[in-house]
Protein backbone atom coordinates (compact mmCIF):
# COMPACT_ATOMS: atom_id res chain seq x y z
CA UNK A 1 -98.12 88.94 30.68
CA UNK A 2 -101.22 89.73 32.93
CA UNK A 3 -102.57 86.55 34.62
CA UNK A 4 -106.04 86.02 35.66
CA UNK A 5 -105.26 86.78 38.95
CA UNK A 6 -104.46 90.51 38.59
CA UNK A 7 -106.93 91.10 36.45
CA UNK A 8 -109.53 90.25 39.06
CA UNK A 9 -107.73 92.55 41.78
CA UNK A 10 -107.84 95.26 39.27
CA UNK A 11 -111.48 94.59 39.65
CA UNK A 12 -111.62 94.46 42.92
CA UNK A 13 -109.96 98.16 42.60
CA UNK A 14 -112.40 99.03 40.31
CA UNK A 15 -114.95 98.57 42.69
CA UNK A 16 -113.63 101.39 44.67
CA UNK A 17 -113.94 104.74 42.56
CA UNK A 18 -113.51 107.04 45.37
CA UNK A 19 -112.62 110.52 45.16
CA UNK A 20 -111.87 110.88 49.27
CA UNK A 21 -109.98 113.92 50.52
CA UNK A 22 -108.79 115.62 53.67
CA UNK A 23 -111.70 117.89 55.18
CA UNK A 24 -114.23 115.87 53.56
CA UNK A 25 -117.54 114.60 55.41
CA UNK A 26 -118.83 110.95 54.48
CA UNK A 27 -121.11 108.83 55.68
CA UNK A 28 -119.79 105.77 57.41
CA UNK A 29 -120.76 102.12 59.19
CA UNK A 30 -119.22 100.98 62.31
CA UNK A 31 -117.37 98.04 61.16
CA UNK A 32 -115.50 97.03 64.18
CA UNK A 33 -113.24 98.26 67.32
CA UNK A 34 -109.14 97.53 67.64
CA UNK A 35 -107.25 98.61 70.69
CA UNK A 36 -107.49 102.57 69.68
CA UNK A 37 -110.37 103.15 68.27
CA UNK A 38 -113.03 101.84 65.62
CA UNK A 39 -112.93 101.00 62.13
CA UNK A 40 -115.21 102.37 60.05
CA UNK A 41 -116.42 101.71 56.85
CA UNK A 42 -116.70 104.66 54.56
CA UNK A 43 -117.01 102.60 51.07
CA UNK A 44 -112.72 103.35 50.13
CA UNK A 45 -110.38 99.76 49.79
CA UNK A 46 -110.04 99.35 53.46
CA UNK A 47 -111.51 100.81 56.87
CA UNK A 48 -111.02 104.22 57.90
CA UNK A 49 -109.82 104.64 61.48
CA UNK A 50 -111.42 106.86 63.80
CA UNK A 51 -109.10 107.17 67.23
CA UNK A 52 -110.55 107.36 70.69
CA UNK A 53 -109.46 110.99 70.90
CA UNK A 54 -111.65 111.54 67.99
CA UNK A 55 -114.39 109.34 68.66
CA UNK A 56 -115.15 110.21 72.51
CA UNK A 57 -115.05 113.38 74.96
CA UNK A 58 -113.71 112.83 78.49
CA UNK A 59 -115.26 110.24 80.91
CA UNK A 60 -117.08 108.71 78.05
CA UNK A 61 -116.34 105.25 76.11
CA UNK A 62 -116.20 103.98 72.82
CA UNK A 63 -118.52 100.92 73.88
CA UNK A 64 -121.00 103.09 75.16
CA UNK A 65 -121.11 105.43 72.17
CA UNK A 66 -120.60 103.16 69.25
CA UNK A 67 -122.29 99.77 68.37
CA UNK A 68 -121.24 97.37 64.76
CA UNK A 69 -123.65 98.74 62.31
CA UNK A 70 -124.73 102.35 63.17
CA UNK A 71 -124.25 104.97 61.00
CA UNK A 72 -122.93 108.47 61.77
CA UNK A 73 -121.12 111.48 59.69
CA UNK A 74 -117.40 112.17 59.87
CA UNK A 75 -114.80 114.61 58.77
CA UNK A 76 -111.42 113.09 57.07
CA UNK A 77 -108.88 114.59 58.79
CA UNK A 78 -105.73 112.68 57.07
CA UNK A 79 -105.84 111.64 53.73
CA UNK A 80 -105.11 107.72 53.18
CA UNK A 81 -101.71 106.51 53.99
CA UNK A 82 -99.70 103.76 52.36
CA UNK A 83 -102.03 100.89 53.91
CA UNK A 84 -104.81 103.03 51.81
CA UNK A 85 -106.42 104.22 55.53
CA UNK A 86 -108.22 107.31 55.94
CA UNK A 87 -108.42 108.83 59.78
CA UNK A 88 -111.46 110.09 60.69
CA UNK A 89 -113.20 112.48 63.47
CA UNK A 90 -116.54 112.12 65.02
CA UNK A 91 -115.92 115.08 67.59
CA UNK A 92 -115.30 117.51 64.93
CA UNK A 93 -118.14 117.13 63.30
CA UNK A 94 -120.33 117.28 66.52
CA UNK A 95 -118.35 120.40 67.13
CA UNK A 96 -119.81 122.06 63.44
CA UNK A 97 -123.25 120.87 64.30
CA UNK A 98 -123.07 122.55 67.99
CA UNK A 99 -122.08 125.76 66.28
CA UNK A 100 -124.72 125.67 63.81
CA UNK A 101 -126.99 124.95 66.65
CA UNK A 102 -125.69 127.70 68.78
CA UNK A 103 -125.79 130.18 65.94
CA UNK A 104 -129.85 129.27 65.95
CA UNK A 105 -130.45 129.73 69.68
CA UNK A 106 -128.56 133.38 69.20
CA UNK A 107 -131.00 134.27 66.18
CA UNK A 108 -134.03 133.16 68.26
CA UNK A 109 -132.32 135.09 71.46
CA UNK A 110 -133.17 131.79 73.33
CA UNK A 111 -131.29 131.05 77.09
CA UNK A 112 -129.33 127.88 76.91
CA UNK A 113 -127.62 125.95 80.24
CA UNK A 114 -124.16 125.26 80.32
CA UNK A 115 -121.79 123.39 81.98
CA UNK A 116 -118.96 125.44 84.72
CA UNK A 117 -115.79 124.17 84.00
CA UNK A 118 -114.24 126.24 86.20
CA UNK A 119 -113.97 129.45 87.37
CA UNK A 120 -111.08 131.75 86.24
CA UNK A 121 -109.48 135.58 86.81
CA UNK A 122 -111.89 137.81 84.68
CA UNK A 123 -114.58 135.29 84.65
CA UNK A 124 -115.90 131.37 83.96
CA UNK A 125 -115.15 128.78 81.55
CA UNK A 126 -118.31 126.79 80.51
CA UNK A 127 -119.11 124.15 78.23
CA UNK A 128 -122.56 123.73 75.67
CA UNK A 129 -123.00 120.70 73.81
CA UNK A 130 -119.48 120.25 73.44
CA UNK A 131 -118.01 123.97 72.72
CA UNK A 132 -116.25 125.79 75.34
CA UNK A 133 -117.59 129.29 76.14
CA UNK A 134 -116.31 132.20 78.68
CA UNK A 135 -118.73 134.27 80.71
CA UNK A 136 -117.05 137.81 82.03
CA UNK A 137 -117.23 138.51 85.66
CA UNK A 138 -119.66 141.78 84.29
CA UNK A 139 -122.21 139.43 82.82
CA UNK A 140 -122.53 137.35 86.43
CA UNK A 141 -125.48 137.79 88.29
CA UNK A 142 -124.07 136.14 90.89
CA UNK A 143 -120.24 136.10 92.73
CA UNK A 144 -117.31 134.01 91.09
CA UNK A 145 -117.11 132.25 94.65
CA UNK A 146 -121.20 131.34 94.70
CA UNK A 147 -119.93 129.42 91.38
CA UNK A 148 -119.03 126.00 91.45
CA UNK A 149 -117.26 123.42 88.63
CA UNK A 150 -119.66 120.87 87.13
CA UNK A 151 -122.76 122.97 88.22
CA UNK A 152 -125.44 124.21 85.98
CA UNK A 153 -125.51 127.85 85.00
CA UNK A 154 -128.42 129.91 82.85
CA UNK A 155 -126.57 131.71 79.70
CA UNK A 156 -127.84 134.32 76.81
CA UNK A 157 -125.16 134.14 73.93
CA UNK A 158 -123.78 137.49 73.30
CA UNK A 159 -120.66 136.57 70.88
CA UNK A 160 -120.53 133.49 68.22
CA UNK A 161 -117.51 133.52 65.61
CA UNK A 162 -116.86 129.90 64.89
CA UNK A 163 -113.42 131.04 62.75
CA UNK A 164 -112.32 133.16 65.24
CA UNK A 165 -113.29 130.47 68.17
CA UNK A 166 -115.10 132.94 70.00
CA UNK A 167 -117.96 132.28 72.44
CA UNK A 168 -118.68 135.01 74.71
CA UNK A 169 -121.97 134.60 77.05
CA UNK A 170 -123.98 136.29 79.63
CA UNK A 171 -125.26 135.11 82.80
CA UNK A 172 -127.38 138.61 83.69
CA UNK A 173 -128.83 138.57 79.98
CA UNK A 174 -130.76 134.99 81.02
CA UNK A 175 -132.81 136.84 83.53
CA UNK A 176 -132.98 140.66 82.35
CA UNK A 177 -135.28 140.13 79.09
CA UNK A 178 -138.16 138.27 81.14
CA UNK A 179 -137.53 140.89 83.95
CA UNK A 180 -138.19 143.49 81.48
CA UNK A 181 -141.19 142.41 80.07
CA UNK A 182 -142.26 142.32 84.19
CA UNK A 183 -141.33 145.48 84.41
CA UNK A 184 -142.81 146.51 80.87
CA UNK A 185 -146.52 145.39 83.02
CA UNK A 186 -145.77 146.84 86.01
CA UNK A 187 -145.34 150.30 84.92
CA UNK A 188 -148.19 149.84 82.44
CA UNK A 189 -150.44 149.23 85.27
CA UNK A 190 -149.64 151.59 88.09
CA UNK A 191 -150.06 155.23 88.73
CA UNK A 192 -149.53 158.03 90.97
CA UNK A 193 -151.70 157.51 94.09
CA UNK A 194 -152.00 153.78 94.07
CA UNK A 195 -151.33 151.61 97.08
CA UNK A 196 -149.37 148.77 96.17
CA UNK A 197 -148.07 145.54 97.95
CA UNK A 198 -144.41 144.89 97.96
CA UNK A 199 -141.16 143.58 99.86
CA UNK A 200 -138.33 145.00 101.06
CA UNK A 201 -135.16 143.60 99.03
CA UNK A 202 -132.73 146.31 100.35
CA UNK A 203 -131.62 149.10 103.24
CA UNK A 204 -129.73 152.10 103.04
CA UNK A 205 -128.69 155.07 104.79
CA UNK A 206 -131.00 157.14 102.40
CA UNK A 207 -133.90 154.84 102.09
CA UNK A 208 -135.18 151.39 101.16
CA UNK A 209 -136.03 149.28 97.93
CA UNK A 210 -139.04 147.30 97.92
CA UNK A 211 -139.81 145.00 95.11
CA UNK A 212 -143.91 145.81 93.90
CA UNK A 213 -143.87 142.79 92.02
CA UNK A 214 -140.87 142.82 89.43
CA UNK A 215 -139.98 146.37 89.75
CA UNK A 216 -138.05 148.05 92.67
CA UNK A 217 -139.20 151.30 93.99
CA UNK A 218 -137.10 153.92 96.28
CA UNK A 219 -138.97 154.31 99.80
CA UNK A 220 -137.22 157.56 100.59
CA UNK A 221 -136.11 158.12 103.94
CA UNK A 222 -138.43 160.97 104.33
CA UNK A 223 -141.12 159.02 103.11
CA UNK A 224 -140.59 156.14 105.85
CA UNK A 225 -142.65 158.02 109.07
CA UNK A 226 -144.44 161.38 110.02
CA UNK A 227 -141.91 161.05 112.83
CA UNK A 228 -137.82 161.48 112.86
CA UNK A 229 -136.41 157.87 111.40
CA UNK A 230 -132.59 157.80 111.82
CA UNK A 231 -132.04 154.80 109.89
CA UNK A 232 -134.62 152.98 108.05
CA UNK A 233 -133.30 149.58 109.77
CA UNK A 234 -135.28 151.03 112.27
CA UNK A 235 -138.72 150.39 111.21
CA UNK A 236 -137.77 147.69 108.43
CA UNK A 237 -136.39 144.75 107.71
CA UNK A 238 -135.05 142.93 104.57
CA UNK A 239 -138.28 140.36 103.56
CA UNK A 240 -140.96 142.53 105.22
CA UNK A 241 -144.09 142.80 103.92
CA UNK A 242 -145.46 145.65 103.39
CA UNK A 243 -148.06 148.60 101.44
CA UNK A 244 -146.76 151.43 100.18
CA UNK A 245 -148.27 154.06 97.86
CA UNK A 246 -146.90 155.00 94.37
CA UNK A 247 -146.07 158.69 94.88
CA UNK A 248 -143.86 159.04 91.15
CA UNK A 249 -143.49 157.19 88.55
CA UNK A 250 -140.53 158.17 86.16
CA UNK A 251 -141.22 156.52 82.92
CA UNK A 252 -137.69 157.38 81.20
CA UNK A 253 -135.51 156.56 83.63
CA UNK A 254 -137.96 153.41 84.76
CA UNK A 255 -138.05 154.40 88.42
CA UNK A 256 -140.91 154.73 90.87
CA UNK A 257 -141.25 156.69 93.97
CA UNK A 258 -143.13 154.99 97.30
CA UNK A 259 -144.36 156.24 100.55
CA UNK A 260 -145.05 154.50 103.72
CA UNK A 261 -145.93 157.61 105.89
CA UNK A 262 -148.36 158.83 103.38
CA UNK A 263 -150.57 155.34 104.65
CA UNK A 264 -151.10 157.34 107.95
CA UNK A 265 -153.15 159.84 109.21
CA UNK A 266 -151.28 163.40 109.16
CA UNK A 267 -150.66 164.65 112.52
CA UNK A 268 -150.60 167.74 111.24
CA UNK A 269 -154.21 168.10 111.00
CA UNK A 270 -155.04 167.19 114.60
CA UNK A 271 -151.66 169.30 115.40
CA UNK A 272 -153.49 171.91 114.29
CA UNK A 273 -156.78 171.27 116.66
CA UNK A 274 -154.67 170.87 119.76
CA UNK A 275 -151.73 173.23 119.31
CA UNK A 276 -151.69 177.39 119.01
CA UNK A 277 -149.52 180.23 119.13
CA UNK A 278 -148.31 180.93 122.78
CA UNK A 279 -148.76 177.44 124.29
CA UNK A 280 -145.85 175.82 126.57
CA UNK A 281 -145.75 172.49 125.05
CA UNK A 282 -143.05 169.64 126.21
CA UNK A 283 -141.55 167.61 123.65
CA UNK A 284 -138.26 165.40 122.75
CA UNK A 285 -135.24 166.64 120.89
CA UNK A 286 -134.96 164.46 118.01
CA UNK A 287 -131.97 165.70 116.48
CA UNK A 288 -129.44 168.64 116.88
CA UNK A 289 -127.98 170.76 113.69
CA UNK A 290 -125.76 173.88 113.90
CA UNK A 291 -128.69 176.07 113.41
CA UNK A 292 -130.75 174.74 116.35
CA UNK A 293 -132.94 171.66 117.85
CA UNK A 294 -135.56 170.11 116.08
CA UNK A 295 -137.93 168.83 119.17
CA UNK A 296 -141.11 166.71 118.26
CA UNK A 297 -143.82 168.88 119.71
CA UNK A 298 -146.33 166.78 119.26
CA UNK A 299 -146.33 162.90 117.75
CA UNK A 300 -145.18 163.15 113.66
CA UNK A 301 -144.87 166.79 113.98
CA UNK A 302 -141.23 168.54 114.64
CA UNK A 303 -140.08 172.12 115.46
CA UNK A 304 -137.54 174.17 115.10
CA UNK A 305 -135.80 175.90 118.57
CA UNK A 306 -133.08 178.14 117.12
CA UNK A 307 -129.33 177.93 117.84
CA UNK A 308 -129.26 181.24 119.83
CA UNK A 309 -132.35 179.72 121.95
CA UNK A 310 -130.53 176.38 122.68
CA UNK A 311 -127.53 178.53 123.75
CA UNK A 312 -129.39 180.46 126.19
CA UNK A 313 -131.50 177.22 127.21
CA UNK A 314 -127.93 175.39 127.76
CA UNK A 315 -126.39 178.26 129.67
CA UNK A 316 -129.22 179.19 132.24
CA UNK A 317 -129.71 175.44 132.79
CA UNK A 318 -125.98 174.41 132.74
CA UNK A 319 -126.91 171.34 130.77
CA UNK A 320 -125.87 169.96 127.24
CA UNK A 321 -128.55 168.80 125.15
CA UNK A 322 -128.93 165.89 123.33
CA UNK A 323 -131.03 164.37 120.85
CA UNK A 324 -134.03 162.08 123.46
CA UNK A 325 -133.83 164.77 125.78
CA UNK A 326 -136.92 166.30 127.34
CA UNK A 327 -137.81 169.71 127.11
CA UNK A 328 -140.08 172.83 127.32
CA UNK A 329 -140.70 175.53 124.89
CA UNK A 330 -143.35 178.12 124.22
CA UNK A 331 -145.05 178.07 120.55
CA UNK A 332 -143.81 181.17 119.20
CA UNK A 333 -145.10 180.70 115.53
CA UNK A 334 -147.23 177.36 114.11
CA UNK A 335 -147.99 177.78 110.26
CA UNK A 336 -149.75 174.36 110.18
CA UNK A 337 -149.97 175.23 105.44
CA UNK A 338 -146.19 175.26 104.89
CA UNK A 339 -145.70 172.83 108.42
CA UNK A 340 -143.58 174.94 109.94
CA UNK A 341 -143.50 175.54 113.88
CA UNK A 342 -140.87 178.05 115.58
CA UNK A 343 -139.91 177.93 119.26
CA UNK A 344 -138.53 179.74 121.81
CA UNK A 345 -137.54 178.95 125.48
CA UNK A 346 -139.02 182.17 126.25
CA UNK A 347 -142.26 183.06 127.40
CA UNK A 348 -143.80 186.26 124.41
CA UNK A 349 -145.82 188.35 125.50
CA UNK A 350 -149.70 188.88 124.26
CA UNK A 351 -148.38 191.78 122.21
CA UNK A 352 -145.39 189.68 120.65
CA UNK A 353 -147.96 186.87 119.76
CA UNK A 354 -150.78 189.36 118.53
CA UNK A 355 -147.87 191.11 115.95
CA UNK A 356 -146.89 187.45 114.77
């Protein structure tokens, strides 16, 4: 026989038509904290629990996150047990949201800033609102070792799977697309001819790159002087200011060509005033190849003493030369169109030079 009192439990249960499940998200109030976590009321028979682990990340607390009365989302992640509790995650569903979130900021090819967590063979860990991400050492801009845990660090996503837990990013992407669009002006607004200002970023043995305002152009090494250059450290310096003139511009391969000599006056022309055929001029060996000397005749303009003349200079002086070292020549042929200038340490004769 059913007494009053159980028929006003059965009420009670009544009260609670619930259809809660495993991998569901509800809606839920903050009902109150125990010594694990926080009790939450999701509308079943008795609070849900939602543990610490699942409530909070690292170095955060439950009092700071979670007040009696606020409402958030959750994601049952055990169905009830015999006490008729449900456990519940806050984290998880933060997690869903972040990848929904991420997924957007791919789409819209927007750069995001992420968290180092630390730096690892092949690459960095790194953390965005909560999701854990790996940059490859090929997508750094930077070294591993200029990297440091907890710092900040610009990222472009490159791979998003949420099933497959795969977040793949790239440092270099971050900065290439708004370099490109520099680059994109740059080349849309010079041309062949044009003196431009720039700065030298870097020195090589065959040249120098100097930025012209988001692109870098090549400053050949024959471009650098009229006169001999061994090493283009010798005239420049990285962070030097200076004008160069667009020579090339290679619109396929994006690369442009500068000169620095072509900013000075060519000594060939005045060569050409002060120098002729048959003159004994002095000059300085500037640098010695097997087929002869190449002595600077006159300043930004070189000529060429053959090997068979240095021999015979060498042997009736008894002497070595050098590249710096002094010496005198006779003009033997100067073709001041193709820049050419051929010497010989002996004296022709008026009928030798009038044949030439």
């Amino acid at each position: 026989m059913t007494n009053e009192k159980d028929l006003d439990f059965e009420k009670l249960l009544d009260q609670y038509d619930y259809n809660f499940k495993k991998g569901d998200l509800v809606k839920g109030k903050i009902a109150g904290f125990d010594g694990s976590g926080v009790l939450v009321d999701i509308g079943a028979k008795t609070t849900a629990k939602l543990p610490e682990f699942e409530a909070v990340e690292k170095g955060e607390t439950i009092q700071d996150l979670y007040k009696i009365g606020d409402e958030f989302e959750f994601l049952i992640i055990r169905d009830e047990d015999e006490d008729g509790q449900f456990l519940l995650s806050k984290k998880k569903v933060d997690f869903a949201y972040a990848w929904k979130e991420l997924e957007k900021i791919k789409e819209a090819g927007e750069t995001i800033m992420a968290t180092v967590i630390s730096v690892v063979k092949g690459g960095v860990l790194v953390e965005v609102s909560g999701v854990r991400g790996f940059v490859p050492s090929s997508q750094l801009r930077t070294k591993e070792t200029e990297i440091e845990a907890g710092g900040k660090i610009e990222l472009k996503i490159l791979t998003l799977d949420a099933k497959q837990n795969n977040f793949i990013l790239s440092n270099k992407k971050a900065y290439e697309d708004p370099i490109e669009e520099v680059r994109k002006n740059v080349f849309e607004q010079i041309e062949p001819g044009q003196v431009v200002k720039g700065e030298v970023v870097r020195i090589t043995d065959f040249g120098a790159f100097i930025d012209i305002g988001g692109v870098d152009g090549l400053l050949p090494l024959s471009q650098l002087s009229w006169r001999w250059i061994d090493h283009p450290s010798d005239i420049l310096t990285v962070g030097q200011k200076i004008d160069v003139e667009v020579i090339a511009i290679d619109q396929d391969k994006q690369r442009v060509s500068l000169s620095l000599k072509n900013l000075e006056p060519d000594p060939w022309v005045e060569a050409e005033k002060q120098i002729k055929e048959g003159d004994l001029v002095e000059g300085t060996i500037t640098r010695i190849k097997h087929f002869g000397a190449f002595v600077e005749v006159f300043p930004g303009v070189e000529a060429l003493l053959p090997h068979n003349e240095v021999v015979d200079y060498q042997n009736d002086k008894d002497i070595i030369l050098n590249a710096g070292d002094k010496i005198s020549t006779y003009i033997i042929k100067f073709n001041p169109a193709d820049r050419r200038i051929a010497l010989s340490v002996h004296e022709a004769t008026e009928i030798e030079i009038d044949n030439e």
